[in-house]
PDB file of N, CA and C in Angstrom:
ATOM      1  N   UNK A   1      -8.805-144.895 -91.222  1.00  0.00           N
ATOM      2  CA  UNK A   1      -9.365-145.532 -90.041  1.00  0.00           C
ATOM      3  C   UNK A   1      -9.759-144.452 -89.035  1.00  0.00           C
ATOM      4  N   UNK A   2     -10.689-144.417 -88.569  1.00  0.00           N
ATOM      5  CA  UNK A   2     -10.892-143.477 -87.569  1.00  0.00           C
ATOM      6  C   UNK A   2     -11.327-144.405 -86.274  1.00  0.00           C
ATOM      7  N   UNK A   3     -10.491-142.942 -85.440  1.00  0.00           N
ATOM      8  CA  UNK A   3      -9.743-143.911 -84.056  1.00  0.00           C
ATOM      9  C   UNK A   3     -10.964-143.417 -83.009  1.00  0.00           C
ATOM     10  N   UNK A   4     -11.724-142.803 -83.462  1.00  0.00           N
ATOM     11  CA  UNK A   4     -13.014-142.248 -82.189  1.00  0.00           C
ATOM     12  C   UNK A   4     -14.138-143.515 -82.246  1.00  0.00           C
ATOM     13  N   UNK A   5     -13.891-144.419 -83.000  1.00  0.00           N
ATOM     14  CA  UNK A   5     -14.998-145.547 -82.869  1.00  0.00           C
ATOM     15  C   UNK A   5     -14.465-147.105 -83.742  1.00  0.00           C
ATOM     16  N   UNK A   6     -13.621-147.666 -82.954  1.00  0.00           N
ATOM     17  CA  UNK A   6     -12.915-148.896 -83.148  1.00  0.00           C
ATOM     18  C   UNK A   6     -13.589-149.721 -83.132  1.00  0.00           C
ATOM     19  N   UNK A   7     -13.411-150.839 -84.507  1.00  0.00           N
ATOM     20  CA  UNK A   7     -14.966-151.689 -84.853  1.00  0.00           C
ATOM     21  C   UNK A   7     -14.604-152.441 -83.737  1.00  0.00           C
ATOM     22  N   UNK A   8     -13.351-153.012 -83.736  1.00  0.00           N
ATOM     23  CA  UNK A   8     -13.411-154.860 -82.169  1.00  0.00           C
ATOM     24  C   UNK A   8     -13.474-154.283 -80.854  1.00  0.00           C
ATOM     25  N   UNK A   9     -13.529-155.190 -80.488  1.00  0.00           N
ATOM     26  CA  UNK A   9     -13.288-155.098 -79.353  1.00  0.00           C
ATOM     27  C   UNK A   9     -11.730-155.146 -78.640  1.00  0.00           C
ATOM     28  N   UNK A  10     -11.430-155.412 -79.269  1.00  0.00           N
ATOM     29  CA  UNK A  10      -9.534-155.263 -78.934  1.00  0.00           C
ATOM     30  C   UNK A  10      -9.028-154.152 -79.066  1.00  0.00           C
ATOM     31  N   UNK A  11     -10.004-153.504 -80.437  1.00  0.00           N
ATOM     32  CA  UNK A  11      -9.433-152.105 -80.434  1.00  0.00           C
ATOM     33  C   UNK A  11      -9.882-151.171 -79.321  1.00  0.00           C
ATOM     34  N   UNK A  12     -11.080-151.492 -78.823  1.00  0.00           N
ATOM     35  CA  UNK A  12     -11.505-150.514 -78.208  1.00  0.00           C
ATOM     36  C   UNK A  12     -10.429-150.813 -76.585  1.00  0.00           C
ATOM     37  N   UNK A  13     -10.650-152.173 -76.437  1.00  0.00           N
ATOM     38  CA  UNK A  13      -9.728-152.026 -75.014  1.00  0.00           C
ATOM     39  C   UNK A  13      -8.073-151.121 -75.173  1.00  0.00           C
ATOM     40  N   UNK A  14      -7.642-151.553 -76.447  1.00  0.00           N
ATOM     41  CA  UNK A  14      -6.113-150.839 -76.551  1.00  0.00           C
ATOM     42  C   UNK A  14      -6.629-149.393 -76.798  1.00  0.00           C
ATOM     43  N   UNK A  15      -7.216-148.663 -77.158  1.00  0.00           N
ATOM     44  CA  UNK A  15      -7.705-147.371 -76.922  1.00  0.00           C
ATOM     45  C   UNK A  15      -7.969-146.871 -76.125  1.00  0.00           C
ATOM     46  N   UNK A  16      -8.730-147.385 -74.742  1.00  0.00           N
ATOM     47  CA  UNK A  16      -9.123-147.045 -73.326  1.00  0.00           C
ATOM     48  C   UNK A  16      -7.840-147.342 -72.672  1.00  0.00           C
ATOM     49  N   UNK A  17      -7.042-148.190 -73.220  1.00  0.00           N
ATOM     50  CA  UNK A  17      -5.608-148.496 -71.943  1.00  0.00           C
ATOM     51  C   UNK A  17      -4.584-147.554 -72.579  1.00  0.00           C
ATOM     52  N   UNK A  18      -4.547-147.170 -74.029  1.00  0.00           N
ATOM     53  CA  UNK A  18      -3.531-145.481 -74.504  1.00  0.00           C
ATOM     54  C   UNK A  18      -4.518-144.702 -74.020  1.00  0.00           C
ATOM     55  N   UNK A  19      -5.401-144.667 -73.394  1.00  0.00           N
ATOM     56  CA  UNK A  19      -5.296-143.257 -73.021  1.00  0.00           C
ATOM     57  C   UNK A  19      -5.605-143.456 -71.660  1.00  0.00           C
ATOM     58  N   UNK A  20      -5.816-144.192 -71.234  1.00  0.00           N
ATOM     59  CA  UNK A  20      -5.227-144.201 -69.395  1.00  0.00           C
ATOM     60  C   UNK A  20      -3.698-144.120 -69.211  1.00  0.00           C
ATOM     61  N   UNK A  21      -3.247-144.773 -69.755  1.00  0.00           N
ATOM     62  CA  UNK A  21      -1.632-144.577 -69.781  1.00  0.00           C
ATOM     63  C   UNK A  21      -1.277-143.095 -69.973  1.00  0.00           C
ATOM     64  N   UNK A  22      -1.999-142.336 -70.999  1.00  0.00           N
ATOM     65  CA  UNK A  22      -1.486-141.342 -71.258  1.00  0.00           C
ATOM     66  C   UNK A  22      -2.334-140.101 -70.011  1.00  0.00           C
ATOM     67  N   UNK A  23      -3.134-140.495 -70.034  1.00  0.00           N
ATOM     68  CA  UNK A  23      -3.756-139.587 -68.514  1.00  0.00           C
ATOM     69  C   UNK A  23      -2.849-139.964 -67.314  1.00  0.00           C
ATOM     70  N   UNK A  24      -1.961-141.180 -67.499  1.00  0.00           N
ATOM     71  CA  UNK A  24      -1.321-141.401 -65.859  1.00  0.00           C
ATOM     72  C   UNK A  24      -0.003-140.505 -66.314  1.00  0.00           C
ATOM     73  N   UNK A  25       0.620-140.496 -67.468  1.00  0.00           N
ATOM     74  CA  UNK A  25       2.056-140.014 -67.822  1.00  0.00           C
ATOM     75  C   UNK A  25       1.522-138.512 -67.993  1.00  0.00           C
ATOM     76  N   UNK A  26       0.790-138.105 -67.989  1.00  0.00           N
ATOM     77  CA  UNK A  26       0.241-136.079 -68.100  1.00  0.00           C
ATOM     78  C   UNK A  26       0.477-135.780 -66.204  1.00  0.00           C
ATOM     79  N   UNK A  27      -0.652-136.476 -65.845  1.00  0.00           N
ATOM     80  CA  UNK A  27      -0.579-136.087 -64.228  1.00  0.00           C
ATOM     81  C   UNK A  27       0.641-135.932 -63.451  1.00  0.00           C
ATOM     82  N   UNK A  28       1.223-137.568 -63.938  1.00  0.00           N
ATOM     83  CA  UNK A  28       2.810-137.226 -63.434  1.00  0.00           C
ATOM     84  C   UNK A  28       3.926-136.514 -63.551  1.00  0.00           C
ATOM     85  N   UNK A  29       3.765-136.027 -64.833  1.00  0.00           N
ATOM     86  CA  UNK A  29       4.785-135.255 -65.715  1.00  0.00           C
ATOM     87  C   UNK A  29       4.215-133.779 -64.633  1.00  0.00           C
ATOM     88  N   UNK A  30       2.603-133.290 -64.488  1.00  0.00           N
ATOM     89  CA  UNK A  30       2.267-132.066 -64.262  1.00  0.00           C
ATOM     90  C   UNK A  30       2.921-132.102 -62.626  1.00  0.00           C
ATOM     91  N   UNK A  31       2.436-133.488 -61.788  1.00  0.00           N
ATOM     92  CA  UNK A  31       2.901-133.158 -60.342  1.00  0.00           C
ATOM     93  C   UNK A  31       4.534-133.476 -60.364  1.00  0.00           C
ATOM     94  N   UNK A  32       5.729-133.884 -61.167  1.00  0.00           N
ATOM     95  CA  UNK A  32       6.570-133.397 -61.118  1.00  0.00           C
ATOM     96  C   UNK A  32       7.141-131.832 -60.826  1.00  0.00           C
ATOM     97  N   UNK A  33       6.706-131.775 -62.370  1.00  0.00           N
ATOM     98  CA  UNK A  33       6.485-129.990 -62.644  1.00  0.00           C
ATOM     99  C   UNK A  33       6.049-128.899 -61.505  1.00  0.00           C
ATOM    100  N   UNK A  34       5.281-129.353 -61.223  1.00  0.00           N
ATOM    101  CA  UNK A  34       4.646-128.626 -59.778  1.00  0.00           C
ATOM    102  C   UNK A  34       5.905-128.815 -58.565  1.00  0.00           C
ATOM    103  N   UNK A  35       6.427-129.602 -58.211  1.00  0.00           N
ATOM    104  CA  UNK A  35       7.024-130.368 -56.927  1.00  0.00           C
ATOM    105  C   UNK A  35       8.129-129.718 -57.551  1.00  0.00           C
ATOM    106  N   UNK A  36       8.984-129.616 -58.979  1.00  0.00           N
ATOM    107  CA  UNK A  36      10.201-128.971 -59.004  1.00  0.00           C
ATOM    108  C   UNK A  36       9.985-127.395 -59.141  1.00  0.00           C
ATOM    109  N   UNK A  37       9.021-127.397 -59.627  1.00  0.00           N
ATOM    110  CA  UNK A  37       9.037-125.282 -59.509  1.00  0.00           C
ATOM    111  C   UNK A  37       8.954-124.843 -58.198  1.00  0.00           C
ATOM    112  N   UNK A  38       8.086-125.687 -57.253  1.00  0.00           N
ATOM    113  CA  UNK A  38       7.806-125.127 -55.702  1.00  0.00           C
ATOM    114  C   UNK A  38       9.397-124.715 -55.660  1.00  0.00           C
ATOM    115  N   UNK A  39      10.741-126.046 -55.509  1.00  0.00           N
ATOM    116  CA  UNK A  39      11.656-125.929 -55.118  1.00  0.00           C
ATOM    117  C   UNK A  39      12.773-125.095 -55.915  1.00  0.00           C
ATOM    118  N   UNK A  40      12.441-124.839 -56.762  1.00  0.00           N
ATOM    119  CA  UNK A  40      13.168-123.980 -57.482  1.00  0.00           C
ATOM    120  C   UNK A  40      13.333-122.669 -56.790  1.00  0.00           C
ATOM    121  N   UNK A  41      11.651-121.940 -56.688  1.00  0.00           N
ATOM    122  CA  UNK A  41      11.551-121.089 -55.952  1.00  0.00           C
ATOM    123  C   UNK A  41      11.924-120.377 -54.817  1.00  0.00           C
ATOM    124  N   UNK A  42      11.977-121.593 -53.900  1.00  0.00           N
ATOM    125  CA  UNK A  42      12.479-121.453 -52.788  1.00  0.00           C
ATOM    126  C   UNK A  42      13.450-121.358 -52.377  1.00  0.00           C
ATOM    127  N   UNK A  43      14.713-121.900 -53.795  1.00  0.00           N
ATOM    128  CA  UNK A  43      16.015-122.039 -53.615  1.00  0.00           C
ATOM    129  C   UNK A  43      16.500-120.665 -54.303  1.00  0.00           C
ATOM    130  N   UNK A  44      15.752-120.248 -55.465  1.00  0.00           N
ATOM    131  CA  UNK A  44      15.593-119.093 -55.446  1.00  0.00           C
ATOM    132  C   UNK A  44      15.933-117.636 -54.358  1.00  0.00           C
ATOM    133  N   UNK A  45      14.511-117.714 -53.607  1.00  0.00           N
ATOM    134  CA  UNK A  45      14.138-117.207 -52.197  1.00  0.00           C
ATOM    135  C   UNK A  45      15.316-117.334 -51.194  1.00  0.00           C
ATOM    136  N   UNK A  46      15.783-118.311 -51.543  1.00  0.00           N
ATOM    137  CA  UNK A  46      16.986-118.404 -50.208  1.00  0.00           C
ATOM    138  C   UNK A  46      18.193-117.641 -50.629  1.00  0.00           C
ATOM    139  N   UNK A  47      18.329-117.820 -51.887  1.00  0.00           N
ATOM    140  CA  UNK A  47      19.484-116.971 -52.348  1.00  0.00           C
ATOM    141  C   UNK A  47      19.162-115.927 -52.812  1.00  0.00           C
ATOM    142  N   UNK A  48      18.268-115.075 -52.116  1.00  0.00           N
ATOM    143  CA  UNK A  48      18.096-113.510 -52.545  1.00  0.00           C
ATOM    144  C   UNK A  48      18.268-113.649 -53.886  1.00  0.00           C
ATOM    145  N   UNK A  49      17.687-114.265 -54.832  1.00  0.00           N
ATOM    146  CA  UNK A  49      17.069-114.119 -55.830  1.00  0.00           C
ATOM    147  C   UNK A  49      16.238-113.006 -56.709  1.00  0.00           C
ATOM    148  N   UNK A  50      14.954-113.249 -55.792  1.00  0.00           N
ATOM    149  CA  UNK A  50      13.849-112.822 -56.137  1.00  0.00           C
ATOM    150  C   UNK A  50      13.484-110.947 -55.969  1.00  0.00           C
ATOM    151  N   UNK A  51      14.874-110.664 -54.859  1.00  0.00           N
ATOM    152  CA  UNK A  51      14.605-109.618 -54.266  1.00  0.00           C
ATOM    153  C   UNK A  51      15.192-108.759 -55.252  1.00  0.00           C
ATOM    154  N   UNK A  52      14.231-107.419 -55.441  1.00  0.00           N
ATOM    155  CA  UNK A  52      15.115-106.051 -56.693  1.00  0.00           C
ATOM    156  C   UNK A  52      15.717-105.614 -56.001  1.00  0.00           C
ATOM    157  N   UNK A  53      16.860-105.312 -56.866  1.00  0.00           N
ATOM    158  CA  UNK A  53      17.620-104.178 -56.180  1.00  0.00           C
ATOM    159  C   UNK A  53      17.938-103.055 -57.840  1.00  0.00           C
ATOM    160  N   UNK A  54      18.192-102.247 -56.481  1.00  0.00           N
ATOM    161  CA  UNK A  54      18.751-101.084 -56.901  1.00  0.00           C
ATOM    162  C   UNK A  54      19.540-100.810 -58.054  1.00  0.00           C
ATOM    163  N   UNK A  55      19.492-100.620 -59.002  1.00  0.00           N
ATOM    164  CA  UNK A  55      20.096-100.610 -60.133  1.00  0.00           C
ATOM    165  C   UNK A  55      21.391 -99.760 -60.357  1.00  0.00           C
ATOM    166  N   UNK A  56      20.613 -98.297 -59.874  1.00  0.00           N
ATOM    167  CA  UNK A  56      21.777 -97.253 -59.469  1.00  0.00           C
ATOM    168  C   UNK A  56      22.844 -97.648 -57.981  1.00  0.00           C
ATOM    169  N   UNK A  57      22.927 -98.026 -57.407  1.00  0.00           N
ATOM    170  CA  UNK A  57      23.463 -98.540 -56.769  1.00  0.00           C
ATOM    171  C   UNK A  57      24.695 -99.353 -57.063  1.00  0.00           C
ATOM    172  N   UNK A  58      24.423-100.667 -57.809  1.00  0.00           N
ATOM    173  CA  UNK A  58      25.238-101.377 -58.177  1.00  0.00           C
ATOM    174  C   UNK A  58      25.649-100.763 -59.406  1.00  0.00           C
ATOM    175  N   UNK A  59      25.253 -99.730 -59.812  1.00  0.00           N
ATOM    176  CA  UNK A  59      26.136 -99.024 -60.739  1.00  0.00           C
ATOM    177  C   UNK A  59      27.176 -98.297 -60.084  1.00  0.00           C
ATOM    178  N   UNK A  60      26.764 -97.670 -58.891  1.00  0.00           N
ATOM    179  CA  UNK A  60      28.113 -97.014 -58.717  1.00  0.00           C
ATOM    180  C   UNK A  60      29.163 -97.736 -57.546  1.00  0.00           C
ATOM    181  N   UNK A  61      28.647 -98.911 -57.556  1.00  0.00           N
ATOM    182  CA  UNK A  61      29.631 -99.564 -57.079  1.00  0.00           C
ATOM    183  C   UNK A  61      30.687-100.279 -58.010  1.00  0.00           C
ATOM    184  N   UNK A  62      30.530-100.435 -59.403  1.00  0.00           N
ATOM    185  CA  UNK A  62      31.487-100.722 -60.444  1.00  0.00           C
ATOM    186  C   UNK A  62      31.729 -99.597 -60.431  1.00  0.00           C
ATOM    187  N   UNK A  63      31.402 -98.274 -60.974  1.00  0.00           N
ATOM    188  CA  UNK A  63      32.564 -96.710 -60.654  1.00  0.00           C
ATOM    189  C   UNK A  63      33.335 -96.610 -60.138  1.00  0.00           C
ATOM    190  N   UNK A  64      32.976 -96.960 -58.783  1.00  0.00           N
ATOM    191  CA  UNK A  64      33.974 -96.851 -57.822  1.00  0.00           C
ATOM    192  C   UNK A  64      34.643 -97.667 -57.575  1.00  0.00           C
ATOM    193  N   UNK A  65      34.660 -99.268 -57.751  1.00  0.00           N
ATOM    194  CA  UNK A  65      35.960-100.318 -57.968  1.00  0.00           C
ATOM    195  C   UNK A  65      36.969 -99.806 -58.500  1.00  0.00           C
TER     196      UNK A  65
END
């Protein structure tokens, strides 16, 4: 059966409504995705995360413990 040209008309409406459905469940899934990485980031950012440090540094601060 090939699904790019559905002989009824029933098929064709249940074909246009799977894939509106599936264009509404992509968008949402993407502006989730978007809305939880912003905050990730930021929670990130708040907890000095993001910032390098010094490598040698915190090496010789286990030495010296």
């Amino acid at each position: 059966m090939d699904y790019n040209s559905p002989t009824t008309e029933r098929q064709q409406k249940a074909v246009k409504q799977a894939r509106n459905i599936f264009l509404v469940l992509l968008a949402t899934g993407l502006s989730i995705g978007v809305i939880v990485s912003i905050g990730v980031i930021k929670l990130m950012n708040y907890f000095g995360l993001t910032e390098k440090t010094n490598q040698m540094e915190i090496i010789r601060e286990k030495i010296d413990q």
